[in-house]
Protein backbone atom coordinates (compact mmCIF):
# COMPACT_ATOMS: atom_id res chain seq x y z
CA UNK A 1 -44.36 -3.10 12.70
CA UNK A 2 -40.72 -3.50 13.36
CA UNK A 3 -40.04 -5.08 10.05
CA UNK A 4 -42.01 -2.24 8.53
CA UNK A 5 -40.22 0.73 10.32
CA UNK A 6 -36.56 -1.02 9.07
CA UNK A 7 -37.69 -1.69 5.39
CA UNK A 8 -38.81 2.45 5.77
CA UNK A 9 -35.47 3.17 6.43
CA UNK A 10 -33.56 1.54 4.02
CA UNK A 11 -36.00 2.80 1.03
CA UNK A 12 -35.17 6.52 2.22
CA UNK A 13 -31.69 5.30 2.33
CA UNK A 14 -31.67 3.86 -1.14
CA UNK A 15 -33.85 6.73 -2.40
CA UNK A 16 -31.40 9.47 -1.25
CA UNK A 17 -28.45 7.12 -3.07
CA UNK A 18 -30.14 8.02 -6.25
CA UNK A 19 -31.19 11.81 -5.59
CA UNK A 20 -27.44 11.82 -4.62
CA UNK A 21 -26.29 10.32 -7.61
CA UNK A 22 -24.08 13.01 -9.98
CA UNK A 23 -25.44 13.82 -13.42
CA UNK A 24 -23.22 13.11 -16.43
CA UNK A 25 -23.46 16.23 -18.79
CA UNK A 26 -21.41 15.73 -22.63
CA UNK A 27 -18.68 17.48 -22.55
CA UNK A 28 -17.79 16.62 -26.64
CA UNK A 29 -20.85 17.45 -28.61
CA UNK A 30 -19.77 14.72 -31.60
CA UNK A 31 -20.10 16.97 -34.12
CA UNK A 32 -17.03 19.12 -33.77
CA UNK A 33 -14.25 20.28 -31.23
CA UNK A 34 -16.21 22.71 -29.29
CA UNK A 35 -15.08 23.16 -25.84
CA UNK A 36 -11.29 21.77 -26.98
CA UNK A 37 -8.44 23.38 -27.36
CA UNK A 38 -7.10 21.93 -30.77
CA UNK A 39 -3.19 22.13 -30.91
CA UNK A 40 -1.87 24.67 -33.37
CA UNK A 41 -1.82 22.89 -37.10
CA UNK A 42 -3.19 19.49 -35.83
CA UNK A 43 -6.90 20.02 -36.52
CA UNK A 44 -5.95 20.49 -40.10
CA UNK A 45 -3.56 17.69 -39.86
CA UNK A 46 -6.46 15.61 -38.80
CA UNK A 47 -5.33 14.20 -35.68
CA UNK A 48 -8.41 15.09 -33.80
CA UNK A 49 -11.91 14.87 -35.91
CA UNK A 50 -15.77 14.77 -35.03
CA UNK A 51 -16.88 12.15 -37.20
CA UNK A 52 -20.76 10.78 -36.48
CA UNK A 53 -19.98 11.04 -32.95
CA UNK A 54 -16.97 9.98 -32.00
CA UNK A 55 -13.71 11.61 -31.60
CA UNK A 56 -10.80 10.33 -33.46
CA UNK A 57 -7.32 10.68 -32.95
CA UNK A 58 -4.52 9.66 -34.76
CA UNK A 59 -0.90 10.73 -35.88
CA UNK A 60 0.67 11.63 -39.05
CA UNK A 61 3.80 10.16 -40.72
CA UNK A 62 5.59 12.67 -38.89
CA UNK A 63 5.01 10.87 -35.51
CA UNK A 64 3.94 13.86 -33.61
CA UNK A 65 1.86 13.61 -30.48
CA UNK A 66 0.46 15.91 -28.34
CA UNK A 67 -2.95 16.60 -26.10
CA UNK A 68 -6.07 18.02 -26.61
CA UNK A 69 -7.05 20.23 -23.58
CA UNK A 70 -10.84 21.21 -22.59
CA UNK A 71 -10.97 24.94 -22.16
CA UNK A 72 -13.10 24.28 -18.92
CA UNK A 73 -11.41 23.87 -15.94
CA UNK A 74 -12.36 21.02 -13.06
CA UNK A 75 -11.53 20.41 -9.78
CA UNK A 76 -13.71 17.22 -8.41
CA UNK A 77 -15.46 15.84 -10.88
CA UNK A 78 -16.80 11.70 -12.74
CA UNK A 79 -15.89 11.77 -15.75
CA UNK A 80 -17.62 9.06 -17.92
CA UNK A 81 -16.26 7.73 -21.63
CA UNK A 82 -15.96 4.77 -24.23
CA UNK A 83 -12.87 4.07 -25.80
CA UNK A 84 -12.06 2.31 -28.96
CA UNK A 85 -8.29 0.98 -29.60
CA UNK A 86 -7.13 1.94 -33.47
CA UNK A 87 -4.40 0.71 -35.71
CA UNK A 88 -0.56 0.73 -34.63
CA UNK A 89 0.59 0.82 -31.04
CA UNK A 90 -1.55 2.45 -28.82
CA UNK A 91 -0.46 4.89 -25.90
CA UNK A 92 -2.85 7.13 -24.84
CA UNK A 93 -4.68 8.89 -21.94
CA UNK A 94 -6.64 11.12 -20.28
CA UNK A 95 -4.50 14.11 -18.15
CA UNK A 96 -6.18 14.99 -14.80
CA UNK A 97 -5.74 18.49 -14.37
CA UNK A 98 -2.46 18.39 -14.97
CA UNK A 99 0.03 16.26 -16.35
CA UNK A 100 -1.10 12.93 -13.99
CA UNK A 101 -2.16 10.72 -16.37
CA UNK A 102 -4.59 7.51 -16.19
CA UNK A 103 -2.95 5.76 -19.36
CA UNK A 104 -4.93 3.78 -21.89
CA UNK A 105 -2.99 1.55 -24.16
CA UNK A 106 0.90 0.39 -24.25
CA UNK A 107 3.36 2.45 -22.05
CA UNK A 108 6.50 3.86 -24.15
CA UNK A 109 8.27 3.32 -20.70
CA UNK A 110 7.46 -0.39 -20.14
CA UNK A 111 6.60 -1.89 -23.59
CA UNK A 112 3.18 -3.35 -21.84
CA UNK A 113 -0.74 -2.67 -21.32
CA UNK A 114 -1.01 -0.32 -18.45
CA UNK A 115 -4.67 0.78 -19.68
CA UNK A 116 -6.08 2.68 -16.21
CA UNK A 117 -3.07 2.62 -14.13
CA UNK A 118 -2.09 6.30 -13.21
CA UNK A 119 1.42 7.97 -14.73
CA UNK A 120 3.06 10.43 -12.92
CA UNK A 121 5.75 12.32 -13.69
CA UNK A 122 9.23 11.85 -11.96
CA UNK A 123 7.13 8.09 -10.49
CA UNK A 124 5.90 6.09 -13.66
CA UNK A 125 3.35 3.99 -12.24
CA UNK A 126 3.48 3.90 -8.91
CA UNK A 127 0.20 1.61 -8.88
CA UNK A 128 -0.96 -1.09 -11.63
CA UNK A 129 -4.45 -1.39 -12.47
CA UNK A 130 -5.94 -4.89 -11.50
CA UNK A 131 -7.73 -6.92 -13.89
CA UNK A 132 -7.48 -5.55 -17.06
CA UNK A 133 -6.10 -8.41 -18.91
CA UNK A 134 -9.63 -9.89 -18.21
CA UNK A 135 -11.77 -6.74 -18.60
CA UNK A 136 -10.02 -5.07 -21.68
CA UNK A 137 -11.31 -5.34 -25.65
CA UNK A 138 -8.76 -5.34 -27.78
CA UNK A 139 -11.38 -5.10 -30.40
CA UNK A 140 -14.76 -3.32 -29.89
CA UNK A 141 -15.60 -0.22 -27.06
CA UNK A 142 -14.90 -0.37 -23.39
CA UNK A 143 -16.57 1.89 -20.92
CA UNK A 144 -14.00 3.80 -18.41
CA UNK A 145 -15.39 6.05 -15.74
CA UNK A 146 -12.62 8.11 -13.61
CA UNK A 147 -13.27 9.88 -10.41
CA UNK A 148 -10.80 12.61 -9.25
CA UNK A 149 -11.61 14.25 -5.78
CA UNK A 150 -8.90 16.12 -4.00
CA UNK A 151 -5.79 14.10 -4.65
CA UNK A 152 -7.49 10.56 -4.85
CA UNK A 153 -7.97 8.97 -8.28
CA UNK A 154 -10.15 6.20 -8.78
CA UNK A 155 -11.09 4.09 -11.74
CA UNK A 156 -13.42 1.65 -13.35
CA UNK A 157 -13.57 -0.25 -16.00
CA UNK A 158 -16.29 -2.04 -17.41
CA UNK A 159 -18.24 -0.93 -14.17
CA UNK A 160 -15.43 -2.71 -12.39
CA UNK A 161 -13.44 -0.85 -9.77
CA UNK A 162 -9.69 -1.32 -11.19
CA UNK A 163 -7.52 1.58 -9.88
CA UNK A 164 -7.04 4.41 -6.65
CA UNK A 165 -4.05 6.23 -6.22
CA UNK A 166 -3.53 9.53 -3.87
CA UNK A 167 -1.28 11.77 -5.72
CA UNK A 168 0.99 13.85 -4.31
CA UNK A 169 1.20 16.01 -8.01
CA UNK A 170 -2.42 16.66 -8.03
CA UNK A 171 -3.36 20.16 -7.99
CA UNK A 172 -7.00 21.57 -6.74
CA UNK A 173 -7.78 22.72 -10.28
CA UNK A 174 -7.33 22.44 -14.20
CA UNK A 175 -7.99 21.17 -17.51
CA UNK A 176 -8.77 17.21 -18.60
CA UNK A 177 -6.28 16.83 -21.34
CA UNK A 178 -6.81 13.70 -23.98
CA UNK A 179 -3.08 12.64 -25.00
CA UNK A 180 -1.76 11.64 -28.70
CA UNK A 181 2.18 9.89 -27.84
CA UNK A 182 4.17 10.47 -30.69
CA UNK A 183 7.16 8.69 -31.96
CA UNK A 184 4.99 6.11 -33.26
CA UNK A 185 2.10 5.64 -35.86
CA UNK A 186 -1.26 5.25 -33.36
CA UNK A 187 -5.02 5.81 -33.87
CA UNK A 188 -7.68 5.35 -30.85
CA UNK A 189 -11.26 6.79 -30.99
CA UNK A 190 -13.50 8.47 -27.88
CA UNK A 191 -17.33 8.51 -27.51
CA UNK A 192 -19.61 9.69 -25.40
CA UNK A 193 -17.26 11.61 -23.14
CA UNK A 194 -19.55 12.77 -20.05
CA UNK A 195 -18.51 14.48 -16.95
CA UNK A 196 -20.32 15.63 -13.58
CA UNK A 197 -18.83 18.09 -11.31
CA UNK A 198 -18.72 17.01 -7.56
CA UNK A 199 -18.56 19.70 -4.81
């Protein structure tokens, strides 16, 4: 009976897990940039396109970055994605809230992979991901999935925990922001961007 009552116990347990769990919603629709806030001129530049799916950026000869905002504002939230490395060298991100950054891609800074570490302004990177030599495709889609709550970042890749960071920069609320660097020719391509608001 004992054995019984304990197995009880844990099932409710694992059963409120998944009633618990947070429910990705799409927050890029893969047809167009609904939801976005295109930079003046670089829509029709084509730096950021819909194309069956996925979003892909890129730069122009004129080596011109700059970020693609959501018009929606978050404060705690999972936000779900796959990423695709392009031609060139690659230095991009996703802005959380503001202008921390969990870099994807080659830092302009250090000349090296930081994919998943967080940049802050006025630190760098005060924290280096672990792993990613081993997790990262160079070729082909990786999965990322950040969580932001309060001032804690932490990140996965792969489904592997990789990267948290308390930030003294964050801020309670604003906008996820999807970064183009410039001075260099760069391409990289997003999919199934998903996102779940946590209280």
């Amino acid at each position: 009976m004992k054995s019984k009552f304990l197995f009880f116990i844990v099932f409710l347990g694992f059963a409120s897990t998944l009633v618990a769990a947070p429910k990705l919603k799409s927050i890029f629709n893969g047809k167009d940039l609904s939801g976005w806030v295109v930079p003046k001129g670089n829509g029709q530049a084509g730096w950021y396109s819909a194309v069956d799916g996925v979003l892909k950026i890129k730069n122009g000869p004129k080596k011109k970055g700059s970020i693609l905002w959501s018009q929606k504002k978050y404060r705690n939230f999972i936000m779900e994605f796959d990423f695709r490395f392009g031609e060139g060298t690659v230095d991009s991100g996703v802005h959380v809230r503001n202008q921390d950054q969990i870099q994807i891609g080659i830092s302009g800074s250090l000349k090296r992979d930081m994919t998943c570490s967080p940049y802050i302004p006025g630190k760098g990177y005060p924290v280096e991901a672990k792993n990613i030599k081993n997790l990262l495709q160079l070729k082909g889609w990786n999965t990322m999935k950040i969580k932001a709550v309060g001032k804690q970042y932490t990140v996965w890749l792969k489904g592997e925990e990789v990267m948290t960071y308390k930030s003294d920069s964050a801020i309670e609320e604003g906008p996820l922001g999807i970064q183009l660097h410039g001075n260099r020719i760069m391409s990289i391509d997003y999919r199934n961007l998903k996102l779940a608001e946590l209280p």
